[in-house]
Structures are given as C-alpha cells and as structure tokens.
N, C-alpha and C. Protein backbone atom coordinates (compact mmCIF):
# COMPACT_ATOMS: atom_id res chain seq x y z
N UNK A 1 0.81 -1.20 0.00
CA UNK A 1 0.00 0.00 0.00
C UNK A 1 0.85 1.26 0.00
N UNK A 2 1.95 1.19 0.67
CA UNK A 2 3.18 2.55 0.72
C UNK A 2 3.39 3.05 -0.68
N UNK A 3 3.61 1.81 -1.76
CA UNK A 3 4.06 1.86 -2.80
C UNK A 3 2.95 2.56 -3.75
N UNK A 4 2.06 2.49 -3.74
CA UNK A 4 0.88 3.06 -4.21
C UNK A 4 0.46 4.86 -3.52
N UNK A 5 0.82 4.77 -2.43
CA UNK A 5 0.54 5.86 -1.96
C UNK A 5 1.59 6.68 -2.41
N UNK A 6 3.20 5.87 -2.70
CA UNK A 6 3.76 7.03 -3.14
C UNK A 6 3.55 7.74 -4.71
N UNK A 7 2.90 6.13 -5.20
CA UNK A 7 2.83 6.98 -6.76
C UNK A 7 1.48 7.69 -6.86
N UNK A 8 0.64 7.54 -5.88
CA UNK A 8 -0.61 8.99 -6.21
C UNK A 8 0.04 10.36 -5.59
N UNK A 9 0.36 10.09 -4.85
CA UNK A 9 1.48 11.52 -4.15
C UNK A 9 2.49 12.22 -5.12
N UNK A 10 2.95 11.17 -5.74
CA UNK A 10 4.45 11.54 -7.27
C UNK A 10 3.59 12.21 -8.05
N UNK A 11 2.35 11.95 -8.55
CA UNK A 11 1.66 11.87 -9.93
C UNK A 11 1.00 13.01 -9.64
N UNK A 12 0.39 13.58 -8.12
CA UNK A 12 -0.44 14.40 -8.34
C UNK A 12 0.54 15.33 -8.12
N UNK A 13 1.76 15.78 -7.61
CA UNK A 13 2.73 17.06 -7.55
C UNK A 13 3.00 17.03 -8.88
N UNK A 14 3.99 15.46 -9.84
CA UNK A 14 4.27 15.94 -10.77
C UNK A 14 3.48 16.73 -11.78
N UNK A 15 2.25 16.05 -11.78
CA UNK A 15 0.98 16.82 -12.61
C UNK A 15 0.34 18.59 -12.13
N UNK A 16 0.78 18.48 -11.10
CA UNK A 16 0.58 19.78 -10.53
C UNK A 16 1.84 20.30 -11.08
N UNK A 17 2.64 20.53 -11.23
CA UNK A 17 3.83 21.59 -11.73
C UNK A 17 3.84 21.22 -13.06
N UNK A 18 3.29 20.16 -13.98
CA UNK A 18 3.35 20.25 -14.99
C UNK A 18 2.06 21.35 -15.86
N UNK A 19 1.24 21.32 -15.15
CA UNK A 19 -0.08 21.90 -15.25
C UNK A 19 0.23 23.36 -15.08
N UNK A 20 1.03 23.81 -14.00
CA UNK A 20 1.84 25.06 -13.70
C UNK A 20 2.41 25.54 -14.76
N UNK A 21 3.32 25.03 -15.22
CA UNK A 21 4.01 25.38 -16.70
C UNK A 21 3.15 25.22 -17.60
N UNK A 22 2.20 25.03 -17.77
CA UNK A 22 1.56 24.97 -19.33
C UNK A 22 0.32 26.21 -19.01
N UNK A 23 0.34 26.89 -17.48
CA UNK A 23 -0.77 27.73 -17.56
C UNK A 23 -0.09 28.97 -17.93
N UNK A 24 1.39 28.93 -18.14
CA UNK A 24 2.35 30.00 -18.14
C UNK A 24 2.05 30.41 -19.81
N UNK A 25 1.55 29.77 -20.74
CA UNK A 25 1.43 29.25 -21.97
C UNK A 25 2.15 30.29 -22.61
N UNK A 26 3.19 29.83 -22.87
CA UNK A 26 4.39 30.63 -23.56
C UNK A 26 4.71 29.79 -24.58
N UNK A 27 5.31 30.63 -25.92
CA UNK A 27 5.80 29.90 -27.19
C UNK A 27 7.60 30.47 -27.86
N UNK A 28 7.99 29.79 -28.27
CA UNK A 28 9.39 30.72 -28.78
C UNK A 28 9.28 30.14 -30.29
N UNK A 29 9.23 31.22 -31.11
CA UNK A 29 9.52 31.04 -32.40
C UNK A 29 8.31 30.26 -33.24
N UNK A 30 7.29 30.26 -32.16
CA UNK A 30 5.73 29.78 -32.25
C UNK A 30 5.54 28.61 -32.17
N UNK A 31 6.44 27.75 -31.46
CA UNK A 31 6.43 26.14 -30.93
C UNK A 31 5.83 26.52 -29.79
N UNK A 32 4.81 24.86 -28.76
CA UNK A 32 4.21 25.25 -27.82
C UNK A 32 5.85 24.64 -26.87
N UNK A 33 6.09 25.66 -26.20
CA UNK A 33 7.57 25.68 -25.57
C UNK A 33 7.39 25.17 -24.15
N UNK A 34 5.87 24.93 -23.40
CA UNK A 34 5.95 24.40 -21.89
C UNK A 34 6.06 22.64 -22.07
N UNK A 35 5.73 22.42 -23.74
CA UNK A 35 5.76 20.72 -23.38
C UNK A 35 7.71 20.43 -23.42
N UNK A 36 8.21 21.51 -24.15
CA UNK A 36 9.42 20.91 -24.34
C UNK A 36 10.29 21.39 -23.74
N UNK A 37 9.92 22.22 -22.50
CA UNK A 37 10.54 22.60 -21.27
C UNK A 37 10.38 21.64 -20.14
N UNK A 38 9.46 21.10 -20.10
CA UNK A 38 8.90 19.86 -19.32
C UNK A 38 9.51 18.61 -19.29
N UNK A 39 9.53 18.57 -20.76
CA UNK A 39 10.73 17.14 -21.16
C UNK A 39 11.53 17.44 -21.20
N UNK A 40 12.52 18.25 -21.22
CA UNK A 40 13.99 18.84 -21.13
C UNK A 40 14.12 18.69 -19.58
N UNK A 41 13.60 19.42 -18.65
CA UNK A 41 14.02 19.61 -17.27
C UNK A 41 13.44 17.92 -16.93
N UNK A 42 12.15 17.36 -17.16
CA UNK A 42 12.08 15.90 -16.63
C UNK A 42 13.41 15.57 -16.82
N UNK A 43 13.67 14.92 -18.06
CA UNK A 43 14.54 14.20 -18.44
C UNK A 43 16.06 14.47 -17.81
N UNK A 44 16.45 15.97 -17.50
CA UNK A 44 17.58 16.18 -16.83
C UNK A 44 17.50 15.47 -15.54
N UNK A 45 16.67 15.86 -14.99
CA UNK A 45 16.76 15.21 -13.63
C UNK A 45 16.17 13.46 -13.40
N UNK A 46 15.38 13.21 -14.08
CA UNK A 46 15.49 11.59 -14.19
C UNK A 46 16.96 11.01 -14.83
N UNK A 47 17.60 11.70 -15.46
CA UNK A 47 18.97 11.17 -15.56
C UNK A 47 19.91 11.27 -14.32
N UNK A 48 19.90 12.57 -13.47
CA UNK A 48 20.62 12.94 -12.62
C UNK A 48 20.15 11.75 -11.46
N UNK A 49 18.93 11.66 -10.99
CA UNK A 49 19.01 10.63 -10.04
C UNK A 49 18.72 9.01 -10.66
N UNK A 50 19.28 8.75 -11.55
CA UNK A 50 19.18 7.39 -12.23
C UNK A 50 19.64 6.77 -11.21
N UNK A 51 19.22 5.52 -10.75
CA UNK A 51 19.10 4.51 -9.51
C UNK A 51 20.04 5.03 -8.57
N UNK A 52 18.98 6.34 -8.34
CA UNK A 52 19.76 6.98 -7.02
C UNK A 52 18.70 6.49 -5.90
N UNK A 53 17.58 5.88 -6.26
CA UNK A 53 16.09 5.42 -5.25
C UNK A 53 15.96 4.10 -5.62
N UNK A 54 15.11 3.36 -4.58
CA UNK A 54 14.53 2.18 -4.71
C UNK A 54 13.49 2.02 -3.93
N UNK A 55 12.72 1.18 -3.92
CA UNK A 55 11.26 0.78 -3.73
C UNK A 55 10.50 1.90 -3.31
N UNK A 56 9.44 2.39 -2.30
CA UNK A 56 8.49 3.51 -2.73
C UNK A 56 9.22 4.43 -2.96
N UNK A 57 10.07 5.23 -2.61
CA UNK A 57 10.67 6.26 -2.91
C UNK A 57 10.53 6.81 -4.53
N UNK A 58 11.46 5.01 -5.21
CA UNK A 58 11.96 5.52 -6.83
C UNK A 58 10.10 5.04 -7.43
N UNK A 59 9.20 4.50 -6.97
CA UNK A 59 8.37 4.83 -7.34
C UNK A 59 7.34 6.30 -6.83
N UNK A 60 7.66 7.24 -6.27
CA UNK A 60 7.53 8.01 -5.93
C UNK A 60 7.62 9.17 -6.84
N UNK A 61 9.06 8.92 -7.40
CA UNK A 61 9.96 9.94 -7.87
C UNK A 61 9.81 9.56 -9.75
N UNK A 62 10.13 8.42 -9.59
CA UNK A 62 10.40 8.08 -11.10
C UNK A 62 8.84 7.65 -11.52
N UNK A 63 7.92 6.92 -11.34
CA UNK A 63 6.47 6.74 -11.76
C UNK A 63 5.53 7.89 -11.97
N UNK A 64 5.90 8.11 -9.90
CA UNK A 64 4.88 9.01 -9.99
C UNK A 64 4.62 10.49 -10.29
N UNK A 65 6.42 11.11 -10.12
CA UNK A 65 6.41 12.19 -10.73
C UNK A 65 6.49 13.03 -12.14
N UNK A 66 7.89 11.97 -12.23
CA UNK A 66 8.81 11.85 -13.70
C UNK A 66 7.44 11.70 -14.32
N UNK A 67 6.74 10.37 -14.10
CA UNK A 67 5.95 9.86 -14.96
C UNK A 67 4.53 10.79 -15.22
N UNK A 68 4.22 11.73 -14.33
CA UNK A 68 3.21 12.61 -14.59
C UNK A 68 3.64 13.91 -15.13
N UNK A 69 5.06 14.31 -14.55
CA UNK A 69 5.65 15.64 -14.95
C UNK A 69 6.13 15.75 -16.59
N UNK A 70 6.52 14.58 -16.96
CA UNK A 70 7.05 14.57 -18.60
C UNK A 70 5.51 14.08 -19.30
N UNK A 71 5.29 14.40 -20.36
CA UNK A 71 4.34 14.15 -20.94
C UNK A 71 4.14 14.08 -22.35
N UNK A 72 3.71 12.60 -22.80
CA UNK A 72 4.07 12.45 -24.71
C UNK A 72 2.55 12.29 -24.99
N UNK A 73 1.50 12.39 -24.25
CA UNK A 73 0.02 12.92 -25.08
C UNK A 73 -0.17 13.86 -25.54
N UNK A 74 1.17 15.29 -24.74
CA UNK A 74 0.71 16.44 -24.90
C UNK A 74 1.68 16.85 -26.51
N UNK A 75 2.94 15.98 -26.46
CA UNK A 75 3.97 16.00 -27.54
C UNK A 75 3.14 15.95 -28.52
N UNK A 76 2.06 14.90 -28.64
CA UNK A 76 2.08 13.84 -30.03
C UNK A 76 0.75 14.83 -30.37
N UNK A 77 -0.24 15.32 -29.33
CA UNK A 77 -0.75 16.23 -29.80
C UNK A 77 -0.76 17.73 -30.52
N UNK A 78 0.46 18.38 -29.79
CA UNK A 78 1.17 19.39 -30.09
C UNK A 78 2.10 19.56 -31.70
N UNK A 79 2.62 18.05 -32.21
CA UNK A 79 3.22 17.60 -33.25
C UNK A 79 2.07 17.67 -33.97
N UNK A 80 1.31 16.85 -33.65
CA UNK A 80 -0.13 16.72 -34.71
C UNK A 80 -0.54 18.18 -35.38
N UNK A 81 -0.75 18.67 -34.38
CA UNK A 81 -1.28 20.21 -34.60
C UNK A 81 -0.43 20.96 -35.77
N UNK A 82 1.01 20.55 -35.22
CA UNK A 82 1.57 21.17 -36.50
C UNK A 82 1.82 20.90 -37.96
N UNK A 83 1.54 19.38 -37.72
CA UNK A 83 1.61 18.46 -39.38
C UNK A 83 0.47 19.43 -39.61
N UNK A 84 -0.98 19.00 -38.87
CA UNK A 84 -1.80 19.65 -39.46
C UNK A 84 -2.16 20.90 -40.28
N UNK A 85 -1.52 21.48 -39.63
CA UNK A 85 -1.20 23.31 -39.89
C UNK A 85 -0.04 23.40 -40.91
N UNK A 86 0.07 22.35 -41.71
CA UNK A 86 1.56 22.38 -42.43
C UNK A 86 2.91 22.90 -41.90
N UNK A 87 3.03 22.58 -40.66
CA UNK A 87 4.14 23.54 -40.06
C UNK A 87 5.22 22.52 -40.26
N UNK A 88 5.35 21.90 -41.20
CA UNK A 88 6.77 20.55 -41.38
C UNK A 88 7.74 21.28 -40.46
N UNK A 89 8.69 22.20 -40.68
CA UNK A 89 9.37 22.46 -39.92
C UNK A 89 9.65 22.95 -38.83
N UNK A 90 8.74 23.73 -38.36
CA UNK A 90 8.60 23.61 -36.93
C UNK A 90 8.12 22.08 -35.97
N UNK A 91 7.43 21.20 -37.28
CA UNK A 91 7.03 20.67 -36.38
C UNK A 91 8.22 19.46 -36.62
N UNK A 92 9.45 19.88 -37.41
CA UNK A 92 10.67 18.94 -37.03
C UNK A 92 11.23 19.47 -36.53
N UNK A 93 11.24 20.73 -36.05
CA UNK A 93 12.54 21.28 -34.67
C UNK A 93 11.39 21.45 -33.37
N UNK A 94 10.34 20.93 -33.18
CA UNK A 94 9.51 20.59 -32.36
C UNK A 94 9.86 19.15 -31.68
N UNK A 95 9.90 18.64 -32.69
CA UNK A 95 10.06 16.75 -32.94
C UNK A 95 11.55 16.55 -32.12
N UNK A 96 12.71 17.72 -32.78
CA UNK A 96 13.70 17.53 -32.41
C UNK A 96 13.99 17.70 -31.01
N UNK A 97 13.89 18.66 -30.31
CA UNK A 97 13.81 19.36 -29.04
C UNK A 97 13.37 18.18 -28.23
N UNK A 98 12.36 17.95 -28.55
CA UNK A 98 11.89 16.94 -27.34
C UNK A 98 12.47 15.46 -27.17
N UNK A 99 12.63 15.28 -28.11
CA UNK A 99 13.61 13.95 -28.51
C UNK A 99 14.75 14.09 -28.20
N UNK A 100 15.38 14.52 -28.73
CA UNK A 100 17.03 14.59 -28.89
C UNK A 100 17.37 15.30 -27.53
N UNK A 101 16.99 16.94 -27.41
CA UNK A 101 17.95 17.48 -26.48
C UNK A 101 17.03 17.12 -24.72
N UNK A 102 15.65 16.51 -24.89
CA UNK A 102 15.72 15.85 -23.64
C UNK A 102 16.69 14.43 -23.34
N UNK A 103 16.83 13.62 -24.62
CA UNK A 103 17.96 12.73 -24.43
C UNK A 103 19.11 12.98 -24.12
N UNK A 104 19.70 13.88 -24.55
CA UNK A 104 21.19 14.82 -24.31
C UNK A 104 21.22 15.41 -22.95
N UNK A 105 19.51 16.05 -22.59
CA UNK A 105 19.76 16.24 -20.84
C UNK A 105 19.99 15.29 -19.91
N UNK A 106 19.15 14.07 -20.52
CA UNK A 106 19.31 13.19 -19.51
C UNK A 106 20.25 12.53 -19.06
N UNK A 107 21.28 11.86 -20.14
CA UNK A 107 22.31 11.65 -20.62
C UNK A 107 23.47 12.67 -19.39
N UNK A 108 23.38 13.75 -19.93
CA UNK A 108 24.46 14.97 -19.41
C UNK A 108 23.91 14.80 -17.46
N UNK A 109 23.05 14.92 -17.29
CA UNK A 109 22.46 15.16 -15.71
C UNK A 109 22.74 13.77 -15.15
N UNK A 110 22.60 12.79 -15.46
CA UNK A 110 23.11 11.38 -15.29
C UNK A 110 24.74 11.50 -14.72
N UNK A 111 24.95 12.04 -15.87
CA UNK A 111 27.03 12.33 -15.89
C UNK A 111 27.62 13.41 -14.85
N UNK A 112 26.49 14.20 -14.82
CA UNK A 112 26.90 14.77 -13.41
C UNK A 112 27.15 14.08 -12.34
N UNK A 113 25.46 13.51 -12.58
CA UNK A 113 25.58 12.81 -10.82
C UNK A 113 26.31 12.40 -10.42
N UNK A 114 26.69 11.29 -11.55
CA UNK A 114 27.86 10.45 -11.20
C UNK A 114 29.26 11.22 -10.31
N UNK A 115 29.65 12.26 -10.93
CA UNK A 115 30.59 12.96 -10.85
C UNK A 115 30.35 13.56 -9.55
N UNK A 116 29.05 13.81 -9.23
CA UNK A 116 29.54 14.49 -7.61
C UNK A 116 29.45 12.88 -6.72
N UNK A 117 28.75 11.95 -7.40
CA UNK A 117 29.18 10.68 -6.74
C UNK A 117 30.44 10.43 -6.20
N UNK A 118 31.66 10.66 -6.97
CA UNK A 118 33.04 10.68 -6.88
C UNK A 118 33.67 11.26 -5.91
C-alpha cells in the first residue's frame, strides 16, 4: 500500500507543476515551448538521479512524478497540430527538441551525478 501511496502523491505534484508550466502558456519562435521545457528539465533530472532510489521512494519519484511531470500525449498532440497546420518544420525542430535534447539532458544530468558521486 506505501508503494501506491507514493505513486498517487508523485503523480499528483508531478501533474501539478506540470499543469503550472503549461498555464504560463508561452511559445518561442511559435512552438508550444511548456511541453518541451517539461521534457527537457524531466529528463535532466530523471537522468541525474538514475538509480539513485529504490522501492516507494523511486516509485515516488520516477512513476509518480517523472511519470506525470514529462508528458508524450501532450507531444504527439502538439506535433499533430503542426503536421496539421503544415508547419513541417517547426514541427521537425519541435520533434527535435523533445527527442534529442531531452535525451542529451538526460544523458548529461546522469554524468553529473555520477561525478559528484566521486
């Protein structure tokens, strides 16, 4: 039951600050910029504490937050919108951003950790 309680506790903060940033509804260069600020900062910090937790905790952190705070309904909708709208290229440096340089955060924030591990 702990384990459960931590992922409604993870899910409803992460969803609460994700909800926070998207009421900010800001755009750069006319991409919707809170989904791919969301997955950029998730992804940094789910790299940074990569099996830094275990049992309720990393479901706490990694399910219930990670897993509510990053969000690919809002991506695939946001992408859609722009095929739709013919925006090919925004909606490939849309595509890119969220893909790539949240992989590159995660990646990089991971490599930190490690490093103050040391």
């Amino acid at each position: 039951m702990s384990s459960y309680l931590a992922l409604v506790i993870g899910a409803i903060l992460g969803s609460s600050f994700r909800y926070f940033l998207t009421l900010l509804n800001f755009t750069i260069l006319g991409l919707p910029s809170a989904t791919i600020l969301v997955n950029i900062i998730g992804s940094a910090m789910a790299g940074y504490f990569l099996n830094k937790f275990n049992g309720a905790l990393y479901i706490f952190v990694y399910i219930g937050f990670f897993g509510s705070f990053t969000t690919l309904s809002s991506f695939n909708m946001e992408l859609f919108s722009l095929f739709s709208d013919k925006s090919f290229f925004k909606a490939f440096i849309y595509f890119s951003l969220n893909i790539f340089i949240s992989f590159i955060f995660f990646y990089l924030f991971h490599m930190i950790s490690l490093r103050f591990a040391n």
